[in-house]
C-alpha atoms as a PDB file:
ATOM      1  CA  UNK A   1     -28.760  12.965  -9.811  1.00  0.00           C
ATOM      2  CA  UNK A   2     -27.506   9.896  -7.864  1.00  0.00           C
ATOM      3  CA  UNK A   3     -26.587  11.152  -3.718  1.00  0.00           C
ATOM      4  CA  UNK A   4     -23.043  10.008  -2.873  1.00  0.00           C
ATOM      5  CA  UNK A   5     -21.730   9.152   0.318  1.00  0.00           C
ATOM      6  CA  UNK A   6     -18.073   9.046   1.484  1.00  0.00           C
ATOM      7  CA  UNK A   7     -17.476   6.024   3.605  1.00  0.00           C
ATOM      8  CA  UNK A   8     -14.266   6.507   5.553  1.00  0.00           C
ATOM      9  CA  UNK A   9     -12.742   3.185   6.607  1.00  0.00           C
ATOM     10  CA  UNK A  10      -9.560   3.154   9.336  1.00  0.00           C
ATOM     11  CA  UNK A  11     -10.031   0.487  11.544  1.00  0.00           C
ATOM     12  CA  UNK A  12      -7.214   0.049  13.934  1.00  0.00           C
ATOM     13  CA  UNK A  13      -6.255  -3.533  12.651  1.00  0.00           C
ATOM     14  CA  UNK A  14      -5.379  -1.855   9.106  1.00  0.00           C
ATOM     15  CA  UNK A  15      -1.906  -1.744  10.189  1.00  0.00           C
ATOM     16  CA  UNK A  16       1.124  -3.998   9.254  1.00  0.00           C
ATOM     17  CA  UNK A  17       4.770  -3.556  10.786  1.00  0.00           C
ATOM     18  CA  UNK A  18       7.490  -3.560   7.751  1.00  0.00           C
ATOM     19  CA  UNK A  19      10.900  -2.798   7.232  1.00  0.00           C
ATOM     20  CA  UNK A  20      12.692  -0.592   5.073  1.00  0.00           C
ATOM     21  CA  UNK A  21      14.906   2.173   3.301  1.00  0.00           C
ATOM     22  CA  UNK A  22      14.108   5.231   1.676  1.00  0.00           C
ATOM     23  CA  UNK A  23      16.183   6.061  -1.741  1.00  0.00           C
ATOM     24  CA  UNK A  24      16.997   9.053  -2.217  1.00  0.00           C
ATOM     25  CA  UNK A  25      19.749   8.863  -4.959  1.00  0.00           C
ATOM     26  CA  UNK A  26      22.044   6.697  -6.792  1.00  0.00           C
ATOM     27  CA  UNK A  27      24.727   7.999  -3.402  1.00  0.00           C
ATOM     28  CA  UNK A  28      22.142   8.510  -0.479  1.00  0.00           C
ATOM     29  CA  UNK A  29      19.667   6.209   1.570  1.00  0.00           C
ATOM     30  CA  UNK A  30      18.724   5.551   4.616  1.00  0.00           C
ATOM     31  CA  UNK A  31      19.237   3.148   7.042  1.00  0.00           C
ATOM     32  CA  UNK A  32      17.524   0.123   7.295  1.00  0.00           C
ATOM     33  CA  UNK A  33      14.816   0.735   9.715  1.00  0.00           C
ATOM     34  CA  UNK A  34      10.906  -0.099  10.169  1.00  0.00           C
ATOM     35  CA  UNK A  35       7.654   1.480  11.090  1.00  0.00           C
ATOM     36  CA  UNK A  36       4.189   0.529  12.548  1.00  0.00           C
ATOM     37  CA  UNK A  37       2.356   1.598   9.319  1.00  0.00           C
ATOM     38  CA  UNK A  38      -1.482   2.494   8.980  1.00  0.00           C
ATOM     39  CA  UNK A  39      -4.013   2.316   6.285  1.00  0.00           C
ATOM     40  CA  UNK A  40      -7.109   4.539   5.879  1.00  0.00           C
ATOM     41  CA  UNK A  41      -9.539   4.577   3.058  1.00  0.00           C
ATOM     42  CA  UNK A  42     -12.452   6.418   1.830  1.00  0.00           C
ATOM     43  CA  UNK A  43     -14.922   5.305  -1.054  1.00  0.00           C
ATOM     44  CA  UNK A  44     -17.080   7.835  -2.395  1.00  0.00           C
ATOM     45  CA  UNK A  45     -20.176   5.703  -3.828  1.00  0.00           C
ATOM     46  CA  UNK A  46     -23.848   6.389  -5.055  1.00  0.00           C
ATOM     47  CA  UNK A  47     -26.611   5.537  -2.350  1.00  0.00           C
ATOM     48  CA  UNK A  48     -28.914   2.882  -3.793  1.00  0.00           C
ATOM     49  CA  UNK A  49     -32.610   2.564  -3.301  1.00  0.00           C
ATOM     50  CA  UNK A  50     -32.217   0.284  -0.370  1.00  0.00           C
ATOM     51  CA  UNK A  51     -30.018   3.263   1.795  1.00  0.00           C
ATOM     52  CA  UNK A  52     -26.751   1.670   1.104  1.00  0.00           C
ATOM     53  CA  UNK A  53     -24.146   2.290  -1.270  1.00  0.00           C
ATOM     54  CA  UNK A  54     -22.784  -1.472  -0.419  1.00  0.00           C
ATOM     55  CA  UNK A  55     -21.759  -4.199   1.409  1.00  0.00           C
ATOM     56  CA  UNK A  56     -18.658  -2.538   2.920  1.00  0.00           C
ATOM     57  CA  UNK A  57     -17.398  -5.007   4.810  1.00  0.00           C
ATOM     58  CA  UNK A  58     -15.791  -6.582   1.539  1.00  0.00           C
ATOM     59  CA  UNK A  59     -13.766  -3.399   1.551  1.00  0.00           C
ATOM     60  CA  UNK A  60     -12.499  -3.730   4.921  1.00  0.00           C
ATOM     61  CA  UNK A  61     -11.655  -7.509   4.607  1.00  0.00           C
ATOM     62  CA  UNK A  62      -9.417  -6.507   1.782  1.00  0.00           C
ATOM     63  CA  UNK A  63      -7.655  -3.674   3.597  1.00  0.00           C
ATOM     64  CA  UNK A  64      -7.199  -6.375   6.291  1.00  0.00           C
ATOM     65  CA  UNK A  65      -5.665  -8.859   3.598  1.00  0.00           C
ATOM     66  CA  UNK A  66      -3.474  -6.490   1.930  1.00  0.00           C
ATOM     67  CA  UNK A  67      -1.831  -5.256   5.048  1.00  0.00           C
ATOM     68  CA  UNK A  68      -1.469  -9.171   5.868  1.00  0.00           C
ATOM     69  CA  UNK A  69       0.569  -9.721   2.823  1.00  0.00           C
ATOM     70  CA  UNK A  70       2.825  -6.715   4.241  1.00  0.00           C
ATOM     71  CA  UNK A  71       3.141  -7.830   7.550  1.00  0.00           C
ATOM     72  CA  UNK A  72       6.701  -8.736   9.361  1.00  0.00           C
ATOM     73  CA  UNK A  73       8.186  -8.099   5.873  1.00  0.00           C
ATOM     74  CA  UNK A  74      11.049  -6.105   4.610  1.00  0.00           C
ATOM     75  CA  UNK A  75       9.678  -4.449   1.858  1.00  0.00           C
ATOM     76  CA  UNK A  76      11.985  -3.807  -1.321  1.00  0.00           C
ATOM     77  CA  UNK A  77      11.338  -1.285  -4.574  1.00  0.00           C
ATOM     78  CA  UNK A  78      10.967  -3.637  -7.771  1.00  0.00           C
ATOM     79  CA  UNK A  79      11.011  -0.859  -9.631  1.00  0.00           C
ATOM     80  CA  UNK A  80      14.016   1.590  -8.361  1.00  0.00           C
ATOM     81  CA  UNK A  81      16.377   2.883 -11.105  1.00  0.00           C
ATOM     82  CA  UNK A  82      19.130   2.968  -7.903  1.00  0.00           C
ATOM     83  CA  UNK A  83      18.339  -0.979  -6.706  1.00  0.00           C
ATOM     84  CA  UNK A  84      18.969  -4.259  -8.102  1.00  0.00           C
ATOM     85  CA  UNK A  85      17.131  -7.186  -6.899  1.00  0.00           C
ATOM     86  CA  UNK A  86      18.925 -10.611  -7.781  1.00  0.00           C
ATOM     87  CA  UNK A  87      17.784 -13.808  -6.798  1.00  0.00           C
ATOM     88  CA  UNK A  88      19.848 -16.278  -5.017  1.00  0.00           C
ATOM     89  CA  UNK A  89      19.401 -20.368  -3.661  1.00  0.00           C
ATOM     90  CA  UNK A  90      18.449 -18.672  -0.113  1.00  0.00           C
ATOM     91  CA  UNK A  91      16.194 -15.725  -1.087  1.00  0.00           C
ATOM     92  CA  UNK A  92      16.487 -12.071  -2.327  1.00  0.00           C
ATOM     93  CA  UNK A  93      19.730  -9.566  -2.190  1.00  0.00           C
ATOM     94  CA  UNK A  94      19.498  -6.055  -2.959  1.00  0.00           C
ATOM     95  CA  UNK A  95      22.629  -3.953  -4.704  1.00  0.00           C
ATOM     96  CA  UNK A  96      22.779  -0.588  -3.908  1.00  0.00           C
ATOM     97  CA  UNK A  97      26.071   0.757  -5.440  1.00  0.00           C
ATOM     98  CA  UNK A  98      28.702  -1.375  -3.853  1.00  0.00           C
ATOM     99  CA  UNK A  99      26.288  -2.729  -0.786  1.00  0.00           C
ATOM    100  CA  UNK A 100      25.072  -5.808  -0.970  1.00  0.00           C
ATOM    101  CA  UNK A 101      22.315  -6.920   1.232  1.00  0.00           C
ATOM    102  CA  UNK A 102      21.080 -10.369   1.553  1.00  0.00           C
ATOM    103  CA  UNK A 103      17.315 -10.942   2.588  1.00  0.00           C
ATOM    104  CA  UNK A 104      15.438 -14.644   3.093  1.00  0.00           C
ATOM    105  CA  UNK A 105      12.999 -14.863   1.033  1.00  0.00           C
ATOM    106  CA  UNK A 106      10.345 -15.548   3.705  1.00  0.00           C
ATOM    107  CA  UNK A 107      11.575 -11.923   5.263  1.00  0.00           C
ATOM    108  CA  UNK A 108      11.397  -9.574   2.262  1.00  0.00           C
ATOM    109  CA  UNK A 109       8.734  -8.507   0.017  1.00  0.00           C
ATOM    110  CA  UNK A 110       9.204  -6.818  -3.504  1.00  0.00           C
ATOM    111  CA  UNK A 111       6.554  -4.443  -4.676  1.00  0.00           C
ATOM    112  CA  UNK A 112       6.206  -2.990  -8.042  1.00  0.00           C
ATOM    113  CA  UNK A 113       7.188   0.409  -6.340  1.00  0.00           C
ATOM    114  CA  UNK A 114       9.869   2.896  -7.202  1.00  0.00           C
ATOM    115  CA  UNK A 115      10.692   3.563  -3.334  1.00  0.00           C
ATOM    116  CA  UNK A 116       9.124   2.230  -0.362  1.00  0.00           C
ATOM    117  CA  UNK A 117       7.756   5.681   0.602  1.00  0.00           C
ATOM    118  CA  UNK A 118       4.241   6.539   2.283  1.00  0.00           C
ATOM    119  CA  UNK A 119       3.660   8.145  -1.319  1.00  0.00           C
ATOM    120  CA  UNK A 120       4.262   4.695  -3.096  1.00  0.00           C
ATOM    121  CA  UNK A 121       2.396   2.170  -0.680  1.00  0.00           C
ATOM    122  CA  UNK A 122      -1.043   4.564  -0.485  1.00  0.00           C
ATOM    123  CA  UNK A 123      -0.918   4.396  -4.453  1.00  0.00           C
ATOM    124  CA  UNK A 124       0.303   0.588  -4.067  1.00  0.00           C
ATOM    125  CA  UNK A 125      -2.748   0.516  -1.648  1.00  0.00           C
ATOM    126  CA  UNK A 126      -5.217   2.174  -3.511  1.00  0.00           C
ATOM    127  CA  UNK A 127      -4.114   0.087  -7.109  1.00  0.00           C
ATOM    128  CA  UNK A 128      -5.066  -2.860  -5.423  1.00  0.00           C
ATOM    129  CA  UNK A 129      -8.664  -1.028  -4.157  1.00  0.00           C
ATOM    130  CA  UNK A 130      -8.935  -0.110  -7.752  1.00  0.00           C
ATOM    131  CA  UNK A 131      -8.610  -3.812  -9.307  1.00  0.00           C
ATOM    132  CA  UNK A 132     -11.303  -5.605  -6.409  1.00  0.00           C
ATOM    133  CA  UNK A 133     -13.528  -2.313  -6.302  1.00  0.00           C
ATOM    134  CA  UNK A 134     -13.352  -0.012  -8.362  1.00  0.00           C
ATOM    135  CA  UNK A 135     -13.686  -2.339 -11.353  1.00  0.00           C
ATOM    136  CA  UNK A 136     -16.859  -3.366 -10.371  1.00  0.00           C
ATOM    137  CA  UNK A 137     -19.939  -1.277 -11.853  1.00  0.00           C
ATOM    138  CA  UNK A 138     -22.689  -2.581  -9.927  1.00  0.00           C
ATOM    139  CA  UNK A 139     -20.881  -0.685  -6.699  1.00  0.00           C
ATOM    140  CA  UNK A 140     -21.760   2.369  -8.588  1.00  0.00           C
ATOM    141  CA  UNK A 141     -17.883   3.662  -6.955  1.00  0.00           C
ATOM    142  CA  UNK A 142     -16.702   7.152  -8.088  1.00  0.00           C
ATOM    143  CA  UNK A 143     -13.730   7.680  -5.822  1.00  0.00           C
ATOM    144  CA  UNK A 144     -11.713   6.090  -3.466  1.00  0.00           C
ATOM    145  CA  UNK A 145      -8.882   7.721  -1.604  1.00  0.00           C
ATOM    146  CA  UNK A 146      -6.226   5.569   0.643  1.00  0.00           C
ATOM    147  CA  UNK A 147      -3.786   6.801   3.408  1.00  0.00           C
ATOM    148  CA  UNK A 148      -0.966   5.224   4.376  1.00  0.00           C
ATOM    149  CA  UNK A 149       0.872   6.562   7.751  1.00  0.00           C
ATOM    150  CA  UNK A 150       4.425   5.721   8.663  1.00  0.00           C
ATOM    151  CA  UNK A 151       3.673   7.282  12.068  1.00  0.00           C
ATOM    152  CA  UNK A 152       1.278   9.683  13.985  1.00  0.00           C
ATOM    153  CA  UNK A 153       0.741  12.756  12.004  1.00  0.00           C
ATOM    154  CA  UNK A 154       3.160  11.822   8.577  1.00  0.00           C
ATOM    155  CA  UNK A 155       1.056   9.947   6.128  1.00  0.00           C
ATOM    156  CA  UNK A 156       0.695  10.322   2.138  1.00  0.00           C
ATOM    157  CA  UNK A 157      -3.002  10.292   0.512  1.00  0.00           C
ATOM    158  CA  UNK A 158      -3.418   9.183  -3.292  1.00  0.00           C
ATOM    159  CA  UNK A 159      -7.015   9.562  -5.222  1.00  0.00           C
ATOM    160  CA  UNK A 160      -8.839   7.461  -7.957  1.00  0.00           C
ATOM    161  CA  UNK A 161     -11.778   9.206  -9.095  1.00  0.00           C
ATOM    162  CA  UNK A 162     -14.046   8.741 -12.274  1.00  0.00           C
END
């Protein structure tokens, strides 16, 4: 039986500082409104012969990257049945009933998300773990867990595991 080790990775640069609103219905949202977000992960791998279970530096350069891409964004749900996302000659607008709101395209960021919730970015988080990690066998990975915090002590945790 292999041994398996949980690495738990939350450095304090896997943050990213993002706008923006919460859906709740096809009547209700919030304001527009940002956060200081964090990311924490954990990878549950098998300890090879050499003491490691691997290089996990690669992990933490792509938690780096992936909060880059988030970074001084406005981040809008490409995938909410309450949102439309048109594009226009100057960037992005989101319809919301009878709102309109126009976004530059160098400020906003669409994510294949339903809502822009701590619930959707740590599963947005952890698909993107998934695809660089996860689908490599000779990590020998079995689990990997992301958190992603909107602020001290509120944060949302989704799980791969074999």
């Amino acid at each position: 039986m292999p041994q398996l080790t949980t690495l738990e990775l939350a450095k304090e640069h896997f943050k990213f500082s993002a706008g923006h609103f919460t859906i709740f219905s096809a009547e209700v949202r919030e304001n527009l409104h940002g956060h200081n977000w964090n990311v924490g992960v954990s990878i549950t791998a098998e300890v090879g012969d050499n003491g490691l279970t691997f290089d996990y530096a690669v992990a933490k350069r792509q938690a780096e990257a992936y909060c880059a891409e988030l970074n001084e964004r406005f981040l809008l749900p490409g995938r909410s049945p309450y949102l439309q996302i048109e594009e226009t000659a100057t960037g992005l607008t989101a319809i919301y009933g009878e709102e309109r709101l126009p976004f530059l395209s160098r400020d906003a960021l669409v994510l294949p998300v339903r809502n822009v919730t701590v619930e959707e970015l740590s599963a947005w988080f952890l698909q993107r773990f998934c695809d660089d990690l996860a689908s490599r066998p000779e990590l020998a990975i079995h689990a990997i867990k992301v958190k992603v915090y909107s602020g001290p002590g509120q944060c949302a945790t989704t799980v791969w595991a074999r």
